[in-house]
N, C-alpha and C. Protein backbone atom coordinates (compact mmCIF):
# COMPACT_ATOMS: atom_id res chain seq x y z
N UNK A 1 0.84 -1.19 0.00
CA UNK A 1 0.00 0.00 0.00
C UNK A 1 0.88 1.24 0.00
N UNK A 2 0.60 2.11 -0.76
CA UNK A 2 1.27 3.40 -1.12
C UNK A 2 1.28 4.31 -0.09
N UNK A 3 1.98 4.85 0.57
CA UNK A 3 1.80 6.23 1.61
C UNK A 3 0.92 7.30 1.45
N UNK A 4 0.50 7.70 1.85
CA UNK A 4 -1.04 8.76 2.40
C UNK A 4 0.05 9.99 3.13
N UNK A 5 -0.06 11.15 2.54
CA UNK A 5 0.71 12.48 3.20
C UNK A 5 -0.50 12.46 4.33
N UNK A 6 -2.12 12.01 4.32
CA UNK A 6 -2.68 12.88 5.40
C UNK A 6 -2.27 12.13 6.75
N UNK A 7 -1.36 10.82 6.81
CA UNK A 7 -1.06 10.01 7.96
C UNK A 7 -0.55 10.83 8.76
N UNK A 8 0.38 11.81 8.29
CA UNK A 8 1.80 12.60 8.72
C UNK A 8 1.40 14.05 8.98
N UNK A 9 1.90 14.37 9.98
CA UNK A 9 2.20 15.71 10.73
C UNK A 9 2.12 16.18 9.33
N UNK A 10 1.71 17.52 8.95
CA UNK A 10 1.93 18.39 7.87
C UNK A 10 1.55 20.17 7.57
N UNK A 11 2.16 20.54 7.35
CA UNK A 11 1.92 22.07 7.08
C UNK A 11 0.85 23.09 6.55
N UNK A 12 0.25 23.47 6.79
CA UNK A 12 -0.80 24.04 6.32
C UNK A 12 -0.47 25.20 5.51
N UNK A 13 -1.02 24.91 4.01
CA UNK A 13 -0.60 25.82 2.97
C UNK A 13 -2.04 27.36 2.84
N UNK A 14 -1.07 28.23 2.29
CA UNK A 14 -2.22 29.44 2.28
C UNK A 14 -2.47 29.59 0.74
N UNK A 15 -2.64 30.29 0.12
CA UNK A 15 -2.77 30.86 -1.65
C UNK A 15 -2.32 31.80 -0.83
N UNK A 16 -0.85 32.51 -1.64
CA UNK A 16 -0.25 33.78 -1.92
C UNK A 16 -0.98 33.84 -3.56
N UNK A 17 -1.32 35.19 -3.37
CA UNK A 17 -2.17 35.69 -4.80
C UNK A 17 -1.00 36.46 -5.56
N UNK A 18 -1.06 36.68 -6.84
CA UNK A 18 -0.15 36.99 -8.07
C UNK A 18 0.30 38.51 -7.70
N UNK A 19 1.25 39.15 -7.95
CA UNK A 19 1.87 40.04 -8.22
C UNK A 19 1.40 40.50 -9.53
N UNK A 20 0.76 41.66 -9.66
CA UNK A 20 0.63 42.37 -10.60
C UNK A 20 1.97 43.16 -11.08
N UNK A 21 2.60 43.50 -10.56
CA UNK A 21 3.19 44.59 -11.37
C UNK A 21 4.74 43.91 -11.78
N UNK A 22 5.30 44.22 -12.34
CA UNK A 22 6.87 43.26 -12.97
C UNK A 22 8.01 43.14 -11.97
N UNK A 23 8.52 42.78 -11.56
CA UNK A 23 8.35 41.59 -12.40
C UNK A 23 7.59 40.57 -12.07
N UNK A 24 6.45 39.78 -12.54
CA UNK A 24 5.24 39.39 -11.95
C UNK A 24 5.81 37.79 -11.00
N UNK A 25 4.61 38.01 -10.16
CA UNK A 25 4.77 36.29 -9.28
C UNK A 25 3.74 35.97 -9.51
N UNK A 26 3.59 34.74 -10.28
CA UNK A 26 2.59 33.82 -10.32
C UNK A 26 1.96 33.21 -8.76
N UNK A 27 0.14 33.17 -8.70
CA UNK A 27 -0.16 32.32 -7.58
C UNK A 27 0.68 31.71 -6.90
N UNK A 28 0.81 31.16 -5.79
CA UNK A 28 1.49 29.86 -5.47
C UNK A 28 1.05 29.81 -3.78
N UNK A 29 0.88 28.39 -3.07
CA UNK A 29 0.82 27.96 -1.82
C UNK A 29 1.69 28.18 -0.85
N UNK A 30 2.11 28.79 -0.08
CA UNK A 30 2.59 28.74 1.37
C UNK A 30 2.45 28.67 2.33
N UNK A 31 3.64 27.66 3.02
CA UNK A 31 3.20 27.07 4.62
C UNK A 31 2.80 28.64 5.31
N UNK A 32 1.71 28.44 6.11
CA UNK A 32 1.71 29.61 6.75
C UNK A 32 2.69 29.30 8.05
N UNK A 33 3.24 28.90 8.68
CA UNK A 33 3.96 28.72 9.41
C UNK A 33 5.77 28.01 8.65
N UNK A 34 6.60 27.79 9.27
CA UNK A 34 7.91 27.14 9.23
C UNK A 34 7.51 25.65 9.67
N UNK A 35 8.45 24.76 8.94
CA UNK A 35 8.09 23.46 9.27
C UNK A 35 8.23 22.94 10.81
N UNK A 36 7.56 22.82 11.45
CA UNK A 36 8.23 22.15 13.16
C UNK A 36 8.52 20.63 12.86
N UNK A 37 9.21 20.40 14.10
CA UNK A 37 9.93 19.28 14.65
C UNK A 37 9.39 18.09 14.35
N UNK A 38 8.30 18.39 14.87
CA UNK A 38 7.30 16.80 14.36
C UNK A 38 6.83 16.93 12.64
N UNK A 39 6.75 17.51 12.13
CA UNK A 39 6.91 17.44 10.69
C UNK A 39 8.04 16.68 9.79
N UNK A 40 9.30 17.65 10.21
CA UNK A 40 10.36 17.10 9.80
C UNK A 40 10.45 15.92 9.81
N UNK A 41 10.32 15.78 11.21
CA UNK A 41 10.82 14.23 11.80
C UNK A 41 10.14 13.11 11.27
N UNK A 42 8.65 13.79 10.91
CA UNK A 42 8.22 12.49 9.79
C UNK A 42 8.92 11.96 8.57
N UNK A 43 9.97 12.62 8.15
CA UNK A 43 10.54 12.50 6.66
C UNK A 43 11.77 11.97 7.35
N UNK A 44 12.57 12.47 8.55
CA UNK A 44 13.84 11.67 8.49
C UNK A 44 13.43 10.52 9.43
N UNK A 45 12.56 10.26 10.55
CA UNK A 45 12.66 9.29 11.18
C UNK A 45 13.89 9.63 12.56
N UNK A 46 14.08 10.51 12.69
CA UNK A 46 15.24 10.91 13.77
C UNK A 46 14.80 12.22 14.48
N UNK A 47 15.02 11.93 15.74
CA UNK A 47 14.88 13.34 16.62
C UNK A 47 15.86 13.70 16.74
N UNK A 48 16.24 14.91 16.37
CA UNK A 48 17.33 15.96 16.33
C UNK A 48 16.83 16.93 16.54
N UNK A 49 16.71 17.96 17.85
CA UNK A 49 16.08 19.41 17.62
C UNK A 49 17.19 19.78 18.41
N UNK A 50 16.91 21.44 18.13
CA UNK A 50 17.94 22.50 19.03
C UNK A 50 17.17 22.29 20.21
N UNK A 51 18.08 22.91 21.39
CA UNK A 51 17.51 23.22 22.39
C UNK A 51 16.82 24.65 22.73
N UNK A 52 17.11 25.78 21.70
CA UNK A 52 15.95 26.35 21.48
C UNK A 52 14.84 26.05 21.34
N UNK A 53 14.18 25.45 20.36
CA UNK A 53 13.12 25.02 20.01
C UNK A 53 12.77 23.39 20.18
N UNK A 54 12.46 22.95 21.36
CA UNK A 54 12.91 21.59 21.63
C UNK A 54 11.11 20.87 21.25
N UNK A 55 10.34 22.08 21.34
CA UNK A 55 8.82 21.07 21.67
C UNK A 55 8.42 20.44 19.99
N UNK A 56 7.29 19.63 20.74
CA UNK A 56 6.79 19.02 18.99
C UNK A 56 6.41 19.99 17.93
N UNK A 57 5.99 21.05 18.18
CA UNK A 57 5.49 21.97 17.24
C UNK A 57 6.17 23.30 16.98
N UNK A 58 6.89 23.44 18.02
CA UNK A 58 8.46 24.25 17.39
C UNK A 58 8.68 24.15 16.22
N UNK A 59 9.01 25.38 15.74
CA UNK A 59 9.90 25.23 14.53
C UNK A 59 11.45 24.24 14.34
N UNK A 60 11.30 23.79 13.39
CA UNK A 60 13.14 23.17 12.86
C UNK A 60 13.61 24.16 12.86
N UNK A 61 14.92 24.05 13.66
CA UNK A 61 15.94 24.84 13.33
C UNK A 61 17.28 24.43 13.69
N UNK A 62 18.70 25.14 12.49
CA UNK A 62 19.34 24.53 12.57
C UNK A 62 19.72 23.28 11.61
N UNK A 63 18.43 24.10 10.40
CA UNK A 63 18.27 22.76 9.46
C UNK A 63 18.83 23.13 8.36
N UNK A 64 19.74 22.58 7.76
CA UNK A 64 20.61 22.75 6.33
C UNK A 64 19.91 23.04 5.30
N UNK A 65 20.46 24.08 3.91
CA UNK A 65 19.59 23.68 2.74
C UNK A 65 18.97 22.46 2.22
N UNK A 66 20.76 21.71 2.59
CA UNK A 66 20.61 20.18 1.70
C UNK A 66 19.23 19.23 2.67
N UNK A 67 18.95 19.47 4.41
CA UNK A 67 17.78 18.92 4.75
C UNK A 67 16.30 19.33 4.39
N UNK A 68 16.65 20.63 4.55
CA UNK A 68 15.35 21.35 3.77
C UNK A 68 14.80 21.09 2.32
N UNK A 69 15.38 20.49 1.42
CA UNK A 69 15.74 20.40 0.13
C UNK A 69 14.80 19.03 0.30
N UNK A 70 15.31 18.19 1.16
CA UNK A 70 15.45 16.69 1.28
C UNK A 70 13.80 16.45 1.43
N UNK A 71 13.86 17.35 2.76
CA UNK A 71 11.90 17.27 3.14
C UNK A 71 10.88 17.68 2.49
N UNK A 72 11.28 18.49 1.36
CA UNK A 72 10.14 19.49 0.07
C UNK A 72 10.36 17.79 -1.02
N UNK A 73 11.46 17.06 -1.17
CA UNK A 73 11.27 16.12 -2.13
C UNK A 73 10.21 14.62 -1.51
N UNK A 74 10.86 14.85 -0.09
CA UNK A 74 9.69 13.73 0.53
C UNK A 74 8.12 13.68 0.31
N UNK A 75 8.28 15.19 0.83
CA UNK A 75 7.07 15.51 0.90
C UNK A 75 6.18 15.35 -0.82
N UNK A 76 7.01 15.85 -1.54
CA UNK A 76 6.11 15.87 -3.01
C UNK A 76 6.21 14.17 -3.39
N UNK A 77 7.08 13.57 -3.16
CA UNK A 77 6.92 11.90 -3.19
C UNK A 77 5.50 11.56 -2.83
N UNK A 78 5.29 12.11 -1.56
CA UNK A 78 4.25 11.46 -0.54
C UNK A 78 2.78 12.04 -1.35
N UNK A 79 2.91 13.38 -1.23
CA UNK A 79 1.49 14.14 -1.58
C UNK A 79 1.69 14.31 -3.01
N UNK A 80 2.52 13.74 -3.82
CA UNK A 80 2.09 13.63 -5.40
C UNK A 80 1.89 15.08 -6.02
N UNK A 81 2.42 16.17 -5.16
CA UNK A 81 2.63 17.20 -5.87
C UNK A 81 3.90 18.06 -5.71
N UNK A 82 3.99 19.01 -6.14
CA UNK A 82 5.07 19.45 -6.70
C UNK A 82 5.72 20.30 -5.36
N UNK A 83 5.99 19.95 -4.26
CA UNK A 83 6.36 20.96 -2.94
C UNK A 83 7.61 21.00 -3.27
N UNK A 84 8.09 22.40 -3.21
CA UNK A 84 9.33 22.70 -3.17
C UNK A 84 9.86 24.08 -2.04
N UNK A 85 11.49 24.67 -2.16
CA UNK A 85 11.02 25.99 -1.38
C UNK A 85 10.58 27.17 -2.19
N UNK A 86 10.05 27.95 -1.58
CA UNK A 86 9.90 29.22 -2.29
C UNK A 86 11.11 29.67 -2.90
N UNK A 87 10.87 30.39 -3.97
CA UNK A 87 12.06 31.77 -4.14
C UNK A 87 11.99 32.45 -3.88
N UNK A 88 13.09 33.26 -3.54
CA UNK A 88 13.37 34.69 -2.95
C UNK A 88 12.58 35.66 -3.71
N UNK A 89 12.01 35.68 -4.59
CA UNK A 89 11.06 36.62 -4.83
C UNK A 89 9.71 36.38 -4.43
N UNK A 90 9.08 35.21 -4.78
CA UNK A 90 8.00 34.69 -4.20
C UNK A 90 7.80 35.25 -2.73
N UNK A 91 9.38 34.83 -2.30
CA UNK A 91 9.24 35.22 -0.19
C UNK A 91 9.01 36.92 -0.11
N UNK A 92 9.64 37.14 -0.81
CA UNK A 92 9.24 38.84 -0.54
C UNK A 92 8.30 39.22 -0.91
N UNK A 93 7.41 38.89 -1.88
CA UNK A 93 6.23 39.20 -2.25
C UNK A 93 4.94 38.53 -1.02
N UNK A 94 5.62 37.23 -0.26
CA UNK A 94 4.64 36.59 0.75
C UNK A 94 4.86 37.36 1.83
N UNK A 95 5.79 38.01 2.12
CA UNK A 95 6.60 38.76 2.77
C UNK A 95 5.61 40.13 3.03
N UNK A 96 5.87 40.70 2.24
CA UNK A 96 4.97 42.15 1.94
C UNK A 96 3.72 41.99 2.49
N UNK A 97 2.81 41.16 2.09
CA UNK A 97 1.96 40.74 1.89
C UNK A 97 0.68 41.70 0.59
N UNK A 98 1.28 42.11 -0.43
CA UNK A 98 0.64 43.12 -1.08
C UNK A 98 1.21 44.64 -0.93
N UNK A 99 1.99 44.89 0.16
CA UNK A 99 1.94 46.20 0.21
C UNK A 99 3.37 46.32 -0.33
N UNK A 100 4.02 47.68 -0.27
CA UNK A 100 5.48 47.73 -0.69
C UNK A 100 6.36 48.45 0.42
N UNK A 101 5.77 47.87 1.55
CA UNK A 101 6.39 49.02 2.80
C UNK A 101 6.96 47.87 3.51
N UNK A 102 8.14 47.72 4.37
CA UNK A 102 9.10 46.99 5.46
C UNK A 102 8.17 46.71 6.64
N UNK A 103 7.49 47.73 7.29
CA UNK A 103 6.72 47.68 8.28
C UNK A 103 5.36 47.53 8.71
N UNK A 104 4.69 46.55 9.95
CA UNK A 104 3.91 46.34 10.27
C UNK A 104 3.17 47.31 11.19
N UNK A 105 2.18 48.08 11.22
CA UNK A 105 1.15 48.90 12.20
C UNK A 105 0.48 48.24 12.46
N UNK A 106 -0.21 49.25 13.96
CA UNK A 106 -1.44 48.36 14.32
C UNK A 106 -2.59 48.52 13.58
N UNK A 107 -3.49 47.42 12.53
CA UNK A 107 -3.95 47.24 11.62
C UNK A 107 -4.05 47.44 10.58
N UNK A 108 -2.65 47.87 10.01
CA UNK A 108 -2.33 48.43 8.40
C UNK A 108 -1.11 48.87 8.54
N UNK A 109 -0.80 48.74 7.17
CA UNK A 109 1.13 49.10 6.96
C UNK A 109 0.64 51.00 6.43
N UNK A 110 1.90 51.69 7.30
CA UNK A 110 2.03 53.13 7.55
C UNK A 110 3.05 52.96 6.67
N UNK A 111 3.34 53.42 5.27
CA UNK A 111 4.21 53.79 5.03
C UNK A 111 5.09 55.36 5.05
N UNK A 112 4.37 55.51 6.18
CA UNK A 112 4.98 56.74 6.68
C UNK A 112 5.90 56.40 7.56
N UNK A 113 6.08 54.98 8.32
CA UNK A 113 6.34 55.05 9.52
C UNK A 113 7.47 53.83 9.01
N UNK A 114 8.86 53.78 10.30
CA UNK A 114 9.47 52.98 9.70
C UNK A 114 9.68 52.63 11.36
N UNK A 115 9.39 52.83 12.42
CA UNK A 115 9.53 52.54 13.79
C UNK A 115 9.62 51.20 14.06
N UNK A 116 10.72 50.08 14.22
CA UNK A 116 11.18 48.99 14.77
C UNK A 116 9.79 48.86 15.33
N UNK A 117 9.41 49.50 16.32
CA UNK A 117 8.10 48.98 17.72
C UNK A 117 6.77 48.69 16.80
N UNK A 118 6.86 48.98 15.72
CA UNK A 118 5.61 48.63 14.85
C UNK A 118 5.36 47.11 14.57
N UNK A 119 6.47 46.49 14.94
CA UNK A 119 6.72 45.48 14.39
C UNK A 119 6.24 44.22 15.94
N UNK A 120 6.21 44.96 16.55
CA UNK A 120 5.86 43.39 17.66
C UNK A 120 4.40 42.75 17.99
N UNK A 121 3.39 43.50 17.28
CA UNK A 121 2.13 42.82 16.99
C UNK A 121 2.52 41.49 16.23
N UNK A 122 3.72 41.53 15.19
CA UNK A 122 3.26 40.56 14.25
C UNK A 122 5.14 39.49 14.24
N UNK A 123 5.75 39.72 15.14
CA UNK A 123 7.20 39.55 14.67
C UNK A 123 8.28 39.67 16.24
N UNK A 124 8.43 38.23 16.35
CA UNK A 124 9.43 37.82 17.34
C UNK A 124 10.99 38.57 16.71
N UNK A 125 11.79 39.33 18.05
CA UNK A 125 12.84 40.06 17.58
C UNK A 125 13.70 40.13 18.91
N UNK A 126 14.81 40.17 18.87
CA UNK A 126 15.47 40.57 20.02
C UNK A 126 15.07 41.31 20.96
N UNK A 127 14.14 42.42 20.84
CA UNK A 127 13.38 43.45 21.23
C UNK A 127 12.68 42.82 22.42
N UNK A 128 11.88 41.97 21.95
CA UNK A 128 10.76 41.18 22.41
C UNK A 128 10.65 39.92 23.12
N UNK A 129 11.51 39.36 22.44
CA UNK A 129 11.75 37.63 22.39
C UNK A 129 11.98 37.14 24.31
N UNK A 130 13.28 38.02 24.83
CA UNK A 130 13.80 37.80 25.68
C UNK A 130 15.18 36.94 25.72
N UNK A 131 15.21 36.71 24.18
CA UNK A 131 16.48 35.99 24.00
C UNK A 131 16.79 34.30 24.45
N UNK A 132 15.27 34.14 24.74
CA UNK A 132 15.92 33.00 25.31
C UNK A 132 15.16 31.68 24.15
N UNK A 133 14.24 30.38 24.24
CA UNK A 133 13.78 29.39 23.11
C UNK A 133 13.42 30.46 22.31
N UNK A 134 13.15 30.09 20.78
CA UNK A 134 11.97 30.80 20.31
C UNK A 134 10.75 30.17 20.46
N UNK A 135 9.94 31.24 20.47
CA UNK A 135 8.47 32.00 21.20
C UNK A 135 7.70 31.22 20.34
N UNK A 136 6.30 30.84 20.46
CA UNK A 136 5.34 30.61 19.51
C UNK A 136 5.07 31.05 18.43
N UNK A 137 5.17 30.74 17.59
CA UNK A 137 5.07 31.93 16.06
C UNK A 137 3.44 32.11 15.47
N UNK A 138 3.18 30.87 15.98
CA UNK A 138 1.40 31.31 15.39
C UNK A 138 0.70 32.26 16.60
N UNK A 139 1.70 32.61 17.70
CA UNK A 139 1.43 33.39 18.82
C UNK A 139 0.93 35.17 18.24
N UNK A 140 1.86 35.55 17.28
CA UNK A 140 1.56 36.70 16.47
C UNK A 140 0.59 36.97 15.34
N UNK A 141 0.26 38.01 14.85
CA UNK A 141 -1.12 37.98 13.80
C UNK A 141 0.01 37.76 12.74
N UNK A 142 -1.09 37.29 11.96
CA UNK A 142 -0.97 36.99 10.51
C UNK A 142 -0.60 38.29 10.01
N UNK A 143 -0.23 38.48 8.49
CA UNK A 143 -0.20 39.49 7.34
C UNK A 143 -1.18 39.34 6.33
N UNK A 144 -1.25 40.30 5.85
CA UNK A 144 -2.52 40.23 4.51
C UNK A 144 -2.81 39.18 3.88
N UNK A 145 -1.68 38.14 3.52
CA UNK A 145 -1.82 37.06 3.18
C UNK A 145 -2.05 35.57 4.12
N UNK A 146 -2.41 35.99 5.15
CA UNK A 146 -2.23 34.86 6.06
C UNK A 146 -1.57 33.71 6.55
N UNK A 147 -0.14 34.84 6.65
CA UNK A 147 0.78 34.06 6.69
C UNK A 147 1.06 34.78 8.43
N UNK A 148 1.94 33.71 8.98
CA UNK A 148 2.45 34.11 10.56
C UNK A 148 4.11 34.39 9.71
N UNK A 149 4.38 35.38 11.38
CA UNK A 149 5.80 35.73 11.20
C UNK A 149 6.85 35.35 10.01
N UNK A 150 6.30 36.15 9.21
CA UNK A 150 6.88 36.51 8.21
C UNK A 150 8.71 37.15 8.62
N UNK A 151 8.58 38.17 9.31
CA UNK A 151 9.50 38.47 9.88
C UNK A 151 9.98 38.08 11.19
N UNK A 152 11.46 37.92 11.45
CA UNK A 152 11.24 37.59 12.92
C UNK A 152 11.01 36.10 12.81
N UNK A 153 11.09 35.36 14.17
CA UNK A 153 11.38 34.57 14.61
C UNK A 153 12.08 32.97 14.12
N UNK A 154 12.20 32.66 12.66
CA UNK A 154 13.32 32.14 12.63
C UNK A 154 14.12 32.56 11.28
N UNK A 155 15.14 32.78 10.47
CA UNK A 155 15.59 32.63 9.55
C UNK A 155 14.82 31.90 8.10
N UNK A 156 14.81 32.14 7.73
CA UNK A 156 14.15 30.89 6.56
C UNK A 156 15.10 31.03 5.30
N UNK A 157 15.09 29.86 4.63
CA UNK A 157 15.34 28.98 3.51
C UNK A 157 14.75 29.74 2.27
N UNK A 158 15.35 30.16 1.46
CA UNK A 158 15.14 30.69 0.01
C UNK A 158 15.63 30.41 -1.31
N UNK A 159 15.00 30.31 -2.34
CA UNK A 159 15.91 29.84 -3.58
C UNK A 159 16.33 31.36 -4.45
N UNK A 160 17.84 31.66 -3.60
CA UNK A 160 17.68 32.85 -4.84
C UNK A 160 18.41 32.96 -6.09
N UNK A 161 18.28 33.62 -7.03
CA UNK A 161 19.02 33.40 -8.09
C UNK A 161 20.15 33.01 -8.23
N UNK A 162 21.47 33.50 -7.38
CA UNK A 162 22.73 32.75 -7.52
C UNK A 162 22.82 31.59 -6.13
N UNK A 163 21.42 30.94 -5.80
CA UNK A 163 21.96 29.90 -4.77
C UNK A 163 20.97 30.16 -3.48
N UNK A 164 20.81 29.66 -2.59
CA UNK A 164 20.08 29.61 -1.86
C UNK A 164 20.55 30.90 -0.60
N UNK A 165 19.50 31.74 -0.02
CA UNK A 165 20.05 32.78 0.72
C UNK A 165 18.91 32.13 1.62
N UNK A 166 19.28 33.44 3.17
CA UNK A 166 18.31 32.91 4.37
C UNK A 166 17.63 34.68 4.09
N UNK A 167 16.17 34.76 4.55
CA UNK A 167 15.42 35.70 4.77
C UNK A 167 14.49 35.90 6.01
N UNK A 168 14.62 37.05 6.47
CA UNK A 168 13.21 36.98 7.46
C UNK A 168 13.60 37.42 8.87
N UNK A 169 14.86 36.98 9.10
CA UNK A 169 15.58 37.42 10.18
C UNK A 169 15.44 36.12 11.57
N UNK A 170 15.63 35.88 12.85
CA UNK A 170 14.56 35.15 14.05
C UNK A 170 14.48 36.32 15.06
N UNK A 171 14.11 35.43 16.27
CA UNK A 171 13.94 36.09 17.04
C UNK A 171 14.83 36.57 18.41
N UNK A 172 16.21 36.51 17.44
CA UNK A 172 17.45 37.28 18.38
C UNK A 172 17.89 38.02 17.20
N UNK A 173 17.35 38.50 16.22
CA UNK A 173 17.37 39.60 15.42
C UNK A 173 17.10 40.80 15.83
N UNK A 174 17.60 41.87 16.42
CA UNK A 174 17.15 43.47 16.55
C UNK A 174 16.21 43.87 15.69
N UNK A 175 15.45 44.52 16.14
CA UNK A 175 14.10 44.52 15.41
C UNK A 175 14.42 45.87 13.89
N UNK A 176 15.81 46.73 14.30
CA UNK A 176 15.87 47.33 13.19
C UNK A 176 16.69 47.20 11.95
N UNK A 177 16.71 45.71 12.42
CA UNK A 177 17.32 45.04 11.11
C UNK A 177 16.31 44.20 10.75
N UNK A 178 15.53 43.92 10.97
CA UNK A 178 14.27 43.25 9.80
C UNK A 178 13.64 44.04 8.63
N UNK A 179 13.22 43.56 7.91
CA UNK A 179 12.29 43.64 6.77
C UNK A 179 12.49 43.27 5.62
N UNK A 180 11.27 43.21 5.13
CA UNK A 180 10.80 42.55 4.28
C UNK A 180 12.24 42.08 2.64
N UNK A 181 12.93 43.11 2.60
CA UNK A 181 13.64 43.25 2.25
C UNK A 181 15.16 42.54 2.24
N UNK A 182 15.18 42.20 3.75
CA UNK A 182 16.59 41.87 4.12
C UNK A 182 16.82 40.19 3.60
N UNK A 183 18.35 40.71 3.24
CA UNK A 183 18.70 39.01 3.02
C UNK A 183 20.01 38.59 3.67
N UNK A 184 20.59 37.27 4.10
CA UNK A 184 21.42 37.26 4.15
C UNK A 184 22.02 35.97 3.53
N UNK A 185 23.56 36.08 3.47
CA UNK A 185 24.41 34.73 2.78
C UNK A 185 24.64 33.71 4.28
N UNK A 186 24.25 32.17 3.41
CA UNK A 186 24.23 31.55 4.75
C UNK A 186 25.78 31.62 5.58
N UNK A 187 25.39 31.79 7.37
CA UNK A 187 26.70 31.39 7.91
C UNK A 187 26.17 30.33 8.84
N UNK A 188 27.73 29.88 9.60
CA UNK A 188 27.15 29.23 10.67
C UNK A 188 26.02 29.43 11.28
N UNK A 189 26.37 30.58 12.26
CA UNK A 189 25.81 31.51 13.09
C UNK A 189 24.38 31.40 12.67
N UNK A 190 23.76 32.19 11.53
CA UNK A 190 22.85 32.00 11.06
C UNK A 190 21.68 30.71 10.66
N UNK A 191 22.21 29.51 10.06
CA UNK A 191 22.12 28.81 10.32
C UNK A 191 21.72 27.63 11.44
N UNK A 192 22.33 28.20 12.58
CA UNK A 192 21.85 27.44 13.71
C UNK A 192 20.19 27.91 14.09
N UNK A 193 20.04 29.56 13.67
CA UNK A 193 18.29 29.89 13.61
C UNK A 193 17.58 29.58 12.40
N UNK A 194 18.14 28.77 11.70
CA UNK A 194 17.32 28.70 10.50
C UNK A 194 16.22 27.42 10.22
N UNK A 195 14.95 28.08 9.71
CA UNK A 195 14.00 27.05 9.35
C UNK A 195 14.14 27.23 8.06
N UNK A 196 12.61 26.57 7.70
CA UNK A 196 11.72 26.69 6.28
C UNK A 196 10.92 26.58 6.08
N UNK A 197 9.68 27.37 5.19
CA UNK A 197 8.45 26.96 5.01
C UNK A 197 8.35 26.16 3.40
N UNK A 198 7.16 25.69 3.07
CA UNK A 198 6.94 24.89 1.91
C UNK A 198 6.05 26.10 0.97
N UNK A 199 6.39 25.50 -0.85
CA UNK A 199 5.51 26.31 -1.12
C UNK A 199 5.15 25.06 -2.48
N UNK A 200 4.15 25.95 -2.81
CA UNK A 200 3.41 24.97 -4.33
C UNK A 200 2.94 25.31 -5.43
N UNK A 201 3.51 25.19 -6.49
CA UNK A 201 2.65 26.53 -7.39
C UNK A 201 1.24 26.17 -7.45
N UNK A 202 0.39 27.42 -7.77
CA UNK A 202 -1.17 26.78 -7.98
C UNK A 202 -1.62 25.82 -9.64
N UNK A 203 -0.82 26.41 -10.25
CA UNK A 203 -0.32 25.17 -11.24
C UNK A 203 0.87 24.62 -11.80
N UNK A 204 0.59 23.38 -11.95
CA UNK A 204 1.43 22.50 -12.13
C UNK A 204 2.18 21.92 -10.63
């Protein structure tokens, strides 16, 4: 008998809607959350978590491209479709969520306003966090697209044009180094906060 994805811990995808303006992003699905522990762990069969994030529904972190890579191919094995990671444009556009401003207000993006403190309705940060596990992430509101912490609280996994970069920042990030915008080249350091979410195009 063939494997069933609905047996297994799994991610709950949103519709990110198209980018109108150029350079365009087609539809496509995203985890609204980062993959956690018990997800992963369905694809390798091994408990390995940080001691940051030690519980079942924690985010992975600490997880390589090449594992992240590994669990988007399991996963499309299993559910017979095409899961892979986002690209770095896709993420900034899920990122934004529609708008073209860095920052979150309380109930709408000010692009008047560029104030770090705007940001802790929706976004675990050094600021906030306390520095110590990371925090619940579905603990914060969503963005236009209904996605959680977009910014803030762990690193994430991107496909960008010359190679895979991390985006998003976590939540021992200073809050005036986030947005929507920011990227970085993987390091160690970095790395040890890093997750990933899944994405899917809406076709094909």
């Amino acid at each position: 008998m063939s494997e069933r994805y609905t047996s297994y811990p799994r991610p709950v995808f949103w519709l990110v809607p198209e980018r109108e303006e150029s350079p365009a992003v087609a539809p496509f699905y995203l985890s609204t959350l980062p993959v956690t522990n018990r997800q992963l762990e369905a694809c390798t069969g091994e408990r390995r978590r940080s001691t940051w994030a030690p519980a079942d529904d924690d985010p992975a972190i600490g997880v390589s491209i090449e594992l992240a890579s590994e669990y988007c191919a399991w996963y499309a094995r299993i559910a017979r479709k095409a899961i892979r990671l986002p690209t770095e444009v896709e993420w900034e556009h899920a990122c934004r969520g529609g708008r073209e401003h860095d920052w979150w207000t309380e109930g709408s993006i000010d692009p008047r306003s560029s104030d770090p403190r705007s940001l802790d309705g929706w976004a675990w940060h050094a600021g906030n966090s306390g520095g110590g596990p990371v925090p619940a992430l579905d603990a914060k509101r969503t963005n236009p697209f209904g996605l959680h912490a977009m910014l803030g609280g762990v690193w994430e996994w991107v496909l960008g044009e010359d190679g895979p970069v991390l985006r998003g920042g976590s939540w021992r990030t200073p809050a005036e180094e986030l947005g929507c915008s920011v990227r970085r080249a993987p390091t160690a350091e970095l790395e040890a906060e890093a997750g990933f979410r899944i994405a899917r195009s809406l076709r094909g």
